[in-house]
Protein backbone atom coordinates (compact mmCIF):
# COMPACT_ATOMS: atom_id res chain seq x y z
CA UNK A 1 -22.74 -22.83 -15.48
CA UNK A 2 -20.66 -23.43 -18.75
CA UNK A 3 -23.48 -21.56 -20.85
CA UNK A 4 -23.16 -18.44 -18.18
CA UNK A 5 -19.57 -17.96 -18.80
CA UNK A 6 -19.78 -18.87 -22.55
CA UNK A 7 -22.48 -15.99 -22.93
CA UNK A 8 -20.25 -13.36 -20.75
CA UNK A 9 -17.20 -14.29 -23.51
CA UNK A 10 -19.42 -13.32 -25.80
CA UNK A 11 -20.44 -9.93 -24.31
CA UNK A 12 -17.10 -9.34 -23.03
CA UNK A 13 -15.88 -10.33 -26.87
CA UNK A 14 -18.70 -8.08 -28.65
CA UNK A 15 -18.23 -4.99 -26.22
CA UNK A 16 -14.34 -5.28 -27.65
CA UNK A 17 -15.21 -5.24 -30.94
CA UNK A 18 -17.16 -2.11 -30.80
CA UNK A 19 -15.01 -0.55 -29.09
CA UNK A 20 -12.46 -1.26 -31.81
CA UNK A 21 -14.81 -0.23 -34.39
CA UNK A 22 -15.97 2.80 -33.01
CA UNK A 23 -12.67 4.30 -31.57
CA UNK A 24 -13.78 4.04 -28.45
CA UNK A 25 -11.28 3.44 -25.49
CA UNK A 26 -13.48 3.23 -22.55
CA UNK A 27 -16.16 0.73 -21.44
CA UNK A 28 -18.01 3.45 -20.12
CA UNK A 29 -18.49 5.25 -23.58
CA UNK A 30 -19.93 2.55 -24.94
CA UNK A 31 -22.40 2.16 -22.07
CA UNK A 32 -23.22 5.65 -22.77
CA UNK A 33 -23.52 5.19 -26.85
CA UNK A 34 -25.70 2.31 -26.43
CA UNK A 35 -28.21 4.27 -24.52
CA UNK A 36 -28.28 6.80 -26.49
CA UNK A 37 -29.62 4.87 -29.61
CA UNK A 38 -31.53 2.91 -27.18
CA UNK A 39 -33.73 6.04 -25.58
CA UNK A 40 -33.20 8.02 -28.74
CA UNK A 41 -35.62 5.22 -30.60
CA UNK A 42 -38.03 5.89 -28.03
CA UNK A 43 -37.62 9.40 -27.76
CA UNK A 44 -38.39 9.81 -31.77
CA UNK A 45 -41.24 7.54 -31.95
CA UNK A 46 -42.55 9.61 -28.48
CA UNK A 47 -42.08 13.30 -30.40
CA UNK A 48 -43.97 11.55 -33.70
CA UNK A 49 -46.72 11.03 -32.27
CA UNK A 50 -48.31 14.27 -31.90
CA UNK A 51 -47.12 15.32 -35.38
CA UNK A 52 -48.75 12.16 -36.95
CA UNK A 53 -51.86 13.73 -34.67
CA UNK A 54 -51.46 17.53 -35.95
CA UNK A 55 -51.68 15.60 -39.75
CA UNK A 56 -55.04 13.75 -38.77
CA UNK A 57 -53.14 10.22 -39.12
CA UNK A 58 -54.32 7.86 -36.62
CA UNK A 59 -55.27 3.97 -36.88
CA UNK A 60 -58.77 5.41 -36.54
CA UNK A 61 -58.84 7.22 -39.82
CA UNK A 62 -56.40 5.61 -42.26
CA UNK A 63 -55.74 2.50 -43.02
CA UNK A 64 -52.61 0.72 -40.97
CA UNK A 65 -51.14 -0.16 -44.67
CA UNK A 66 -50.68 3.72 -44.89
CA UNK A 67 -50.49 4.50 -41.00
CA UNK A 68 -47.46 2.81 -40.12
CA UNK A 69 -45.16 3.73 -43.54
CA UNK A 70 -46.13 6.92 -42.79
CA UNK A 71 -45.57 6.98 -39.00
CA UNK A 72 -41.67 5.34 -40.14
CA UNK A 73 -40.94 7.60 -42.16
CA UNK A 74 -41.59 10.50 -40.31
CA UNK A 75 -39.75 8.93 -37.11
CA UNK A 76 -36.42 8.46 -39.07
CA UNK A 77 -35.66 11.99 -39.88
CA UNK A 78 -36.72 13.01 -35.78
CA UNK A 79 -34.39 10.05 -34.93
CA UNK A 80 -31.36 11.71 -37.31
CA UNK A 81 -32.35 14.82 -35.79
CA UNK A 82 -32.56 13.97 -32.03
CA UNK A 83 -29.31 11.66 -32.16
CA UNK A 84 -26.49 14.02 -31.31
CA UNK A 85 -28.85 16.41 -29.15
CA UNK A 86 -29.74 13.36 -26.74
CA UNK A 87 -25.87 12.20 -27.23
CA UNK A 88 -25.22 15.52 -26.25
CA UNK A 89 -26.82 14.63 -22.90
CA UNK A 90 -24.72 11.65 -22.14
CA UNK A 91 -21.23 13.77 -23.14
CA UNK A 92 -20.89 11.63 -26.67
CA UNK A 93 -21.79 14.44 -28.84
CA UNK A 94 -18.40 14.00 -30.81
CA UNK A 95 -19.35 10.55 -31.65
CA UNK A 96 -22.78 11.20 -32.37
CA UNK A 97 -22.07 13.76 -34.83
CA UNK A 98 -19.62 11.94 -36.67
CA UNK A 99 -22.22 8.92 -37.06
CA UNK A 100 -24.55 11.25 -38.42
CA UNK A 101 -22.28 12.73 -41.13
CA UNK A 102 -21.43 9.36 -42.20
CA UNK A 103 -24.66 8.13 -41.74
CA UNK A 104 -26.38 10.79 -43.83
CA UNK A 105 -23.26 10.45 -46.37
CA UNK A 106 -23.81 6.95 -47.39
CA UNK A 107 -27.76 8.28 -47.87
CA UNK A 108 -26.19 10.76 -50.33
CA UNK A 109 -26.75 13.50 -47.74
CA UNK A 110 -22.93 14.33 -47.95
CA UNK A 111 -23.41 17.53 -49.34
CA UNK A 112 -24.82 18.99 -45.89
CA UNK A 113 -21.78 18.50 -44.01
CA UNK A 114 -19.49 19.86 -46.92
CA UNK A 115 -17.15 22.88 -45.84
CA UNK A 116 -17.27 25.30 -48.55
CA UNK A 117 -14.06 27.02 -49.41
């Protein structure tokens, strides 16, 4: 019973602290956010898989030391992509686009999001 209520202080205490971090007032946001990188993961390894297919990359024909590097790399620029369109779909485009321009900052990526005068 003790380790229950110790483990629901700890979710309570970690769903605070996001919210804090992310400027997020409402439990229900969060909710929301954390689905969104949840189905989003799924969502960009489901759209690489034909492309991997249209490139004639499959276990069957390369080696899994080259497969799976491959396969990564071509999910994380979908997942970049598909982020604020799915968090579109759950109303948190705002914060999805602002993750992505600091996201893609800090990868030196800035220069996309720059307004030019």
């Amino acid at each position: 019973m003790v380790d229950v209520q110790k483990n629901k202080k700890s979710s309570i205490g970690l769903i605070e602290k996001l919210k804090q971090r992310w400027n997020i007032e409402s439990n229900w946001s969060i909710i929301a956010i954390l689905l969104v990188f949840s189905i989003n993961g799924s969502f960009a390894a489901w759209v690489a898989k034909p492309i991997t297919s249209f490139f004639g990359l499959s276990l069957e024909t390369v080696s899994p030391f080259i497969f799976w590097p491959l396969r990564i790399l071509l999910i994380f620029p979908i997942y970049q992509l598909t982020l604020p369109i799915v968090g579109w779909l759950f109303g948190q485009f705002r914060f999805f686009w602002a993750f992505e321009k600091k996201f893609l900052s800090r990868l030196g990526l800035g220069f996309l999001f720059k307004e030019s005068n």
